[in-house]
Protein backbone atom coordinates (compact mmCIF):
# COMPACT_ATOMS: atom_id res chain seq x y z
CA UNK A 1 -9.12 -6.48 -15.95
CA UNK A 2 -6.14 -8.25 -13.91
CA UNK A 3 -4.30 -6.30 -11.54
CA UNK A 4 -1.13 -4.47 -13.52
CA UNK A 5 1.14 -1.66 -13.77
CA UNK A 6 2.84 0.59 -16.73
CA UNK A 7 5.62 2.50 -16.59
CA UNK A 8 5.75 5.54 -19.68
CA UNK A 9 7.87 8.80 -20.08
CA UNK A 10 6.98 12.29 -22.27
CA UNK A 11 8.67 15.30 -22.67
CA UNK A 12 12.19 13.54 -23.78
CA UNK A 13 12.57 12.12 -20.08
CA UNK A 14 10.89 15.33 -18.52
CA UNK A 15 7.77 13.59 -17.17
CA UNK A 16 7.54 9.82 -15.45
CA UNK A 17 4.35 8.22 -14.99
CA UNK A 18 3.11 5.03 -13.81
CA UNK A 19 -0.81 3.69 -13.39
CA UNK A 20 -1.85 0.28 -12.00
CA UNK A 21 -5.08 -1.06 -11.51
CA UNK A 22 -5.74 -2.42 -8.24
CA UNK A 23 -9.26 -3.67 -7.91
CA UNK A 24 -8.53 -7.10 -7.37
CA UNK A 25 -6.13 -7.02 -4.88
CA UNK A 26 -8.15 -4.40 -3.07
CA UNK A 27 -10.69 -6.43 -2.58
CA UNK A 28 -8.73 -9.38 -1.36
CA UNK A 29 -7.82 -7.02 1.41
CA UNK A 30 -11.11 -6.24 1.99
CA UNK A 31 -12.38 -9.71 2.31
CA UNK A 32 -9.32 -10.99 4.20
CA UNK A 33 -9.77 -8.09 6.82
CA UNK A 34 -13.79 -7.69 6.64
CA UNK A 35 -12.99 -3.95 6.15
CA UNK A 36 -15.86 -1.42 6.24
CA UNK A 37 -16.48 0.97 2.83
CA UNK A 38 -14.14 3.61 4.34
CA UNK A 39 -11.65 1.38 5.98
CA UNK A 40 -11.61 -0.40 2.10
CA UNK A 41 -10.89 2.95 0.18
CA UNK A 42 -8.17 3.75 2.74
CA UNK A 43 -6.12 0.63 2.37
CA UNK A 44 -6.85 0.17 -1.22
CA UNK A 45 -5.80 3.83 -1.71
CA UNK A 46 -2.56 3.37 0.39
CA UNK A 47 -1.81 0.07 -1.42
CA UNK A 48 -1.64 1.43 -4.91
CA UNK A 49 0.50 4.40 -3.47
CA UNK A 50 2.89 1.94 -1.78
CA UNK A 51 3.33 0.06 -5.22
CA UNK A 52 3.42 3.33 -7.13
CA UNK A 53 6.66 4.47 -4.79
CA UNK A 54 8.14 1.16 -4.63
CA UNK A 55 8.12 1.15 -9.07
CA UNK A 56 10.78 3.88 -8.86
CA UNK A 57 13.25 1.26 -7.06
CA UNK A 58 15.64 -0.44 -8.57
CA UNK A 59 17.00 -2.77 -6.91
CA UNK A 60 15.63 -6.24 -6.75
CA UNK A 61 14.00 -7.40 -3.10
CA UNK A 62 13.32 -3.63 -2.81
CA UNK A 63 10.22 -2.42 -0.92
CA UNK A 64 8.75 0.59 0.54
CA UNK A 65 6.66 0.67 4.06
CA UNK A 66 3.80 3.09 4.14
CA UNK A 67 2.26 4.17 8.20
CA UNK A 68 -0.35 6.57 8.61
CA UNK A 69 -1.02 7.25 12.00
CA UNK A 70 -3.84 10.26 11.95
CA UNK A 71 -6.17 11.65 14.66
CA UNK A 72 -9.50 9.86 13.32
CA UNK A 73 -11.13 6.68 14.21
CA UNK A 74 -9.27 4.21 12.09
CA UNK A 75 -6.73 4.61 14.45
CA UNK A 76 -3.75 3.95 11.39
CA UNK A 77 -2.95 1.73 8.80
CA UNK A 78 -0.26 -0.13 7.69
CA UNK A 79 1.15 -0.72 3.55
CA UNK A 80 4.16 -2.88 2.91
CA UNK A 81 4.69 -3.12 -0.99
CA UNK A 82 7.38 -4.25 -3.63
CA UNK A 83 9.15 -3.70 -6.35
CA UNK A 84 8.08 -7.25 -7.65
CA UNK A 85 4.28 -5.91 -7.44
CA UNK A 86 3.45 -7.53 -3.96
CA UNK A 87 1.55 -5.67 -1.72
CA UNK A 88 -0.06 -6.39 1.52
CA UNK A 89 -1.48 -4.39 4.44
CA UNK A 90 -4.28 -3.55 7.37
CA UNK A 91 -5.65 -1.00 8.98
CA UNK A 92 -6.20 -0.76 12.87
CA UNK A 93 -9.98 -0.34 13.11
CA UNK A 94 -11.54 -2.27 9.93
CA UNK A 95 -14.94 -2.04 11.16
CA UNK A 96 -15.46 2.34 11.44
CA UNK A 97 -17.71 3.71 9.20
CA UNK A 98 -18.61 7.22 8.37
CA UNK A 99 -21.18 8.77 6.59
CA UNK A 100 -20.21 10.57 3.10
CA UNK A 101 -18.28 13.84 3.40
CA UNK A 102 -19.33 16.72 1.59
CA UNK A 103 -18.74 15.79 -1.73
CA UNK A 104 -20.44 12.60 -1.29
CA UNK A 105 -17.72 10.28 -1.54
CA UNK A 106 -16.69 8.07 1.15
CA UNK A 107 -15.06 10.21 3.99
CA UNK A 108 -11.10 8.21 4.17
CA UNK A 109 -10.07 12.14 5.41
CA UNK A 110 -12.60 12.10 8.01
CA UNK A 111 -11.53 8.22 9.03
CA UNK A 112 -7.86 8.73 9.27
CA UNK A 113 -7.60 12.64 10.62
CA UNK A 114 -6.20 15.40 9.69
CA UNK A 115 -3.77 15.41 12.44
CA UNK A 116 -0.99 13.47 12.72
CA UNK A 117 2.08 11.86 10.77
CA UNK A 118 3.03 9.62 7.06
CA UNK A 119 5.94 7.59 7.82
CA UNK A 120 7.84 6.24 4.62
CA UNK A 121 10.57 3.94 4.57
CA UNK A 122 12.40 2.33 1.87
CA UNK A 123 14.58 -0.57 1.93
CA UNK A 124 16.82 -0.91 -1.05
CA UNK A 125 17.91 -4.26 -0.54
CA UNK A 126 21.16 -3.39 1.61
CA UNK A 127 22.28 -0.67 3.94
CA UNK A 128 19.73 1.03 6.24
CA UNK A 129 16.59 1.87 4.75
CA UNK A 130 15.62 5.39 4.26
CA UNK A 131 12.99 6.89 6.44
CA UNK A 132 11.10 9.82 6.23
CA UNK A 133 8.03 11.29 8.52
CA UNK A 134 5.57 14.08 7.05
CA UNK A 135 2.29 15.97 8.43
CA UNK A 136 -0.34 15.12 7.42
CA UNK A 137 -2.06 17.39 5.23
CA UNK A 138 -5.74 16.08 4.60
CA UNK A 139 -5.69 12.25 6.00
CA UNK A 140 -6.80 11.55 2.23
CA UNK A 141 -3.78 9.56 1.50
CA UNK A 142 -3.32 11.12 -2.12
CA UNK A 143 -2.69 14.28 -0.52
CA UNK A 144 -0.28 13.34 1.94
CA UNK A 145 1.70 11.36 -0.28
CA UNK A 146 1.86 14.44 -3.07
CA UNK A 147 3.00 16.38 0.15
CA UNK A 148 5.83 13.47 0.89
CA UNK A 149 7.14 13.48 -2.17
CA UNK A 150 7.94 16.98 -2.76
CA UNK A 151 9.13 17.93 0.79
CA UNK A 152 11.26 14.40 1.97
CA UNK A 153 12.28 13.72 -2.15
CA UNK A 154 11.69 17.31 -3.65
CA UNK A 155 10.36 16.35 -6.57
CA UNK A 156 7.04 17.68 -8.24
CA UNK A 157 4.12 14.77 -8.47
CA UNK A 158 1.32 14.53 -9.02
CA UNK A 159 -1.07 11.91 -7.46
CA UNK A 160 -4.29 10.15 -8.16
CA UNK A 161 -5.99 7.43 -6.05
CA UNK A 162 -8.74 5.61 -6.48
CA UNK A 163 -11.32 2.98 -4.83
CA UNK A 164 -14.85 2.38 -5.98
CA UNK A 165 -16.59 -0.31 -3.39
CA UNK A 166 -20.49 -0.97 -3.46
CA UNK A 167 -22.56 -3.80 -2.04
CA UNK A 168 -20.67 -6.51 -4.47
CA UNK A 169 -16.98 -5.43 -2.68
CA UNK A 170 -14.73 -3.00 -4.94
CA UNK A 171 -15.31 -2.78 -8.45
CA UNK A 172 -12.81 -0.39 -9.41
CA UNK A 173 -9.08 0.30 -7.86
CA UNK A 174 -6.26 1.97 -8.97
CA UNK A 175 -3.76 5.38 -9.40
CA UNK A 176 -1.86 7.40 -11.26
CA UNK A 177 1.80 9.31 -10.64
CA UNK A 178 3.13 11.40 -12.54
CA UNK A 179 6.77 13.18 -11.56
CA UNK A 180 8.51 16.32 -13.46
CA UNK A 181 12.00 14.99 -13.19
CA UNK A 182 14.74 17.82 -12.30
CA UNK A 183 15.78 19.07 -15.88
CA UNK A 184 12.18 19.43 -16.74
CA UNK A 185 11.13 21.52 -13.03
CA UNK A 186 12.09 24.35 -14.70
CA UNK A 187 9.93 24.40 -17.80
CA UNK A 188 6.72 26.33 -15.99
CA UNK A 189 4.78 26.13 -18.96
CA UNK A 190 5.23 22.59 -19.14
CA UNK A 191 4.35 22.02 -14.83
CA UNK A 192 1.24 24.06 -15.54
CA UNK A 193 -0.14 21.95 -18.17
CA UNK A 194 0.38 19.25 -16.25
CA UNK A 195 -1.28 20.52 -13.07
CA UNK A 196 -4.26 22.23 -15.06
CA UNK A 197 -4.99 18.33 -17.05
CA UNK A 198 -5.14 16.79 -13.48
CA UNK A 199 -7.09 19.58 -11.96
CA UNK A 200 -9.93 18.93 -14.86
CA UNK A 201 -10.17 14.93 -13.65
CA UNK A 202 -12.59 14.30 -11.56
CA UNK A 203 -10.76 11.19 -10.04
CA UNK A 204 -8.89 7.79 -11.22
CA UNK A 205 -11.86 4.99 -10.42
CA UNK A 206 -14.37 6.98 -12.75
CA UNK A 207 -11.81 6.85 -15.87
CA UNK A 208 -11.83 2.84 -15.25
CA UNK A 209 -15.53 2.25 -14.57
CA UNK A 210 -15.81 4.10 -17.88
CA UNK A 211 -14.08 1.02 -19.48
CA UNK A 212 -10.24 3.30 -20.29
CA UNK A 213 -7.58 0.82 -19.78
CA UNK A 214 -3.84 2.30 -18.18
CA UNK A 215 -2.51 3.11 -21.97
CA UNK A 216 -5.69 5.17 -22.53
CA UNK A 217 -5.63 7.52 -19.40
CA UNK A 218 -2.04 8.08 -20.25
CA UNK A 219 -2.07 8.65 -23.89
CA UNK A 220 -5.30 11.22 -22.68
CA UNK A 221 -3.18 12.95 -20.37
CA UNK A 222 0.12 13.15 -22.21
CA UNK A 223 -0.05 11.78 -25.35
CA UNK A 224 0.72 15.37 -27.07
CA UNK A 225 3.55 15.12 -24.81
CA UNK A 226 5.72 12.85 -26.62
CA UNK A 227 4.35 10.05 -24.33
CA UNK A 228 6.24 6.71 -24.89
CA UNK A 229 4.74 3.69 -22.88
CA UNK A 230 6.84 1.29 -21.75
CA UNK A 231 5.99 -2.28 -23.49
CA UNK A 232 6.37 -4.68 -19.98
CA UNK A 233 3.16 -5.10 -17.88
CA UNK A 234 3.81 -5.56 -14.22
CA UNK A 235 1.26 -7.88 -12.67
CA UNK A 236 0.10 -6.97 -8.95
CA UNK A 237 -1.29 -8.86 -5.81
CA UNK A 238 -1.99 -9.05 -2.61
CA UNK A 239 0.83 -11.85 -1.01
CA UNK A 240 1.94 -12.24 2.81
CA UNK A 241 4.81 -14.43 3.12
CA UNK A 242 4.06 -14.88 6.31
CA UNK A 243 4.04 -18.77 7.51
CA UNK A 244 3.28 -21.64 10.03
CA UNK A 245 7.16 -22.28 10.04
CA UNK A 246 7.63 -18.71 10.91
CA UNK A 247 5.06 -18.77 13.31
CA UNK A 248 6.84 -21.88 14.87
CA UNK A 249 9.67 -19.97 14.99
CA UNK A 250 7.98 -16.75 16.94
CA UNK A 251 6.13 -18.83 19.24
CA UNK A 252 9.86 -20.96 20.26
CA UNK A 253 11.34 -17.10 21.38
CA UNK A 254 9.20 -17.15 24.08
CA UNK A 255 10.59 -19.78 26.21
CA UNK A 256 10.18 -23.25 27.19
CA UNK A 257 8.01 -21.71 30.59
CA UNK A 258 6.06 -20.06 28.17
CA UNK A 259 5.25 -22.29 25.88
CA UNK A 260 4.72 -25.16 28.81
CA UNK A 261 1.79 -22.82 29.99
CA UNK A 262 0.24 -22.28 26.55
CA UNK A 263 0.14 -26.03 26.47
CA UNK A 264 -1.34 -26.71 30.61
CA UNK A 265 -3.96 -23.64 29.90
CA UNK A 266 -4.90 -23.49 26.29
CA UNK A 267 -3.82 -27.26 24.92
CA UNK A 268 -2.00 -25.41 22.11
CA UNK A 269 -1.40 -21.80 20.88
CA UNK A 270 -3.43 -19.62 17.96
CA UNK A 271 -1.88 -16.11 16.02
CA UNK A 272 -3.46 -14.25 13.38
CA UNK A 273 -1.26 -12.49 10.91
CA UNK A 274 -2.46 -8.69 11.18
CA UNK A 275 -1.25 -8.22 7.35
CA UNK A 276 -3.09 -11.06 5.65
CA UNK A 277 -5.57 -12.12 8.47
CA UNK A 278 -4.50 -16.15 8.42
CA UNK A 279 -4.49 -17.74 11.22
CA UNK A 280 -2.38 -20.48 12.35
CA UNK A 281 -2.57 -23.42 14.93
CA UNK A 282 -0.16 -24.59 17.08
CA UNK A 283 -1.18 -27.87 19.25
CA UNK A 284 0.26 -28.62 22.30
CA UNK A 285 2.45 -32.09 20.79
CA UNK A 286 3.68 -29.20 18.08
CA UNK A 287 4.40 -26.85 21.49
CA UNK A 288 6.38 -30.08 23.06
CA UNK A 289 8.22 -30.57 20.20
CA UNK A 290 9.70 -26.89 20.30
CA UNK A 291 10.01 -27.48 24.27
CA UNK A 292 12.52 -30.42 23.32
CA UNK A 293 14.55 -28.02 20.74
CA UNK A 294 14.83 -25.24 23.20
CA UNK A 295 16.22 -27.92 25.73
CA UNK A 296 18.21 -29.53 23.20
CA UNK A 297 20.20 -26.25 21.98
CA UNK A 298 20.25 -25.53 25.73
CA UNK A 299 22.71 -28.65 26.01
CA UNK A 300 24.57 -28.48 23.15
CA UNK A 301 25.37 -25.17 24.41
């Protein structure tokens, strides 16, 4: 199934959800960066989050910029996702692996820490962004993110993330968010359904490797809920816009002495993208001809 995301309310406006699937992507992330099982489920799990915050935003060009820097080998990771559905990120040790925790299940909590900080910042399209910095509380992204979102935006969620990866790369990848919005906070009866339904899951990549598609899981969670799915489908991916122009442009910052020694010691210059892994070529005629711009503006000045 392709990589997609549904909005739906219930409760006349009380409750907002949104699911995605995000095996596809995940795995492009996985291949790009040659991640290890536990770096995989980490990204993939911090991916789907980022695009599950950044659904909420209105404006267009809007995006939301997920760090987790946590006590445990992976040393952080890195999530920048959109409103349009773009997503792309990396983590800073894609080779760790752990054995399974106690549950048998890939150990993310064990790979990231338990101590340390969640940085989230959304940019809206114009002003400052918004920041916000949080504990951690587990290192297992879903429960740092619940603990985000009702401390920095005091609002009541509820989080599930997902990321099934075996010896073929990851088969199944996605989440689930549901939010009590403020006039339905107070309803207790209705916040303890809610959290009792999500207690009794065993986890988001089992409902999808069981076949359910997005409107299924939804209309099983809240579909006595007066649960009203929205009719557009969002489709996701992984997309970098980074470039060889742009790298051009970097590589021209640092100078015409610079960039003469990258050309008299390495014949050329070489960077790697640490979202998306490409890696660009600069040779050292493409080095001169930057070399002549940078002396050019220098006279026109």
């Amino acid at each position: 199934m392709a990589d997609q995301l549904i909005r739906a309310t219930a409760a006349d406006g009380g409750i907002r959800a949104v699911s995605l699937i995000s095996t596809r992507l995940t795995e492009e992330a996985r291949q790009r960066h040659q991640l290890s099982y536990v770096a995989t489920a980490a990204l993939g799990r911090t991916m789907s989050a980022g695009l599950l915050l950044a659904s909420s935003m209105k404006k267009e060009g809007s995006r939301v910029n997920i760090r987790v820097k946590g006590n445990g080998p992976l040393k952080g990771l890195l999530v920048d996702a959109g409103l349009d559905g773009t997503v792309r990120g990396y983590v800073a040790n894609p080779s760790i692996e752990l054995p399974p925790n106690s549950l048998g299940k890939l150990d993310v909590g064990g790979a990231v820490g338990s101590e340390g900080f969640l940085y989230v910042v959304r940019d809206i399209g114009y002003g400052y962004p918004y920041s916000s910095t949080v504990e951690l509380v587990s290192g297992e992204i879903g429960d740092d993110i619940t603990h985000y979102l009702a401390t920095s935006e005091q609002t009541p969620s509820a989080l599930l993330l997902g990321v099934f990866v075996g010896a073929q790369g990851v088969t199944a990848a996605g989440g689930l968010l549901l939010q009590v919005m403020p006039k339905a906070a107070r309803d207790e009866q209705l916040v303890a359904t809610l959290e009792s339904r999500i207690s009794k899951l065993s986890g988001f990549t089992p409902l999808l490797r069981q076949g359910k598609g997005l409107p299924d899981i939804l209309e099983e969670l809240l579909g006595d809920l007066g649960l009203v799915i929205f009719p557009d489908i969002q489709m996701l991916r992984f997309h970098c816009p980074c470039s060889f122009s742009r790298v051009l442009g970097a590589l021209k910052l640092l100078g015409e002495d610079e960039l003469q020694d990258m050309i008299e010691k390495d014949n050329g210059a070489e960077a790697t993208c640490e979202f998306c892994g490409e890696v660009y070529r600069a040779d050292s005629e493409q080095l001169a001809q930057l070399i002549d711009e940078l002396r050019a503006e220098s006279v026109q000045c």
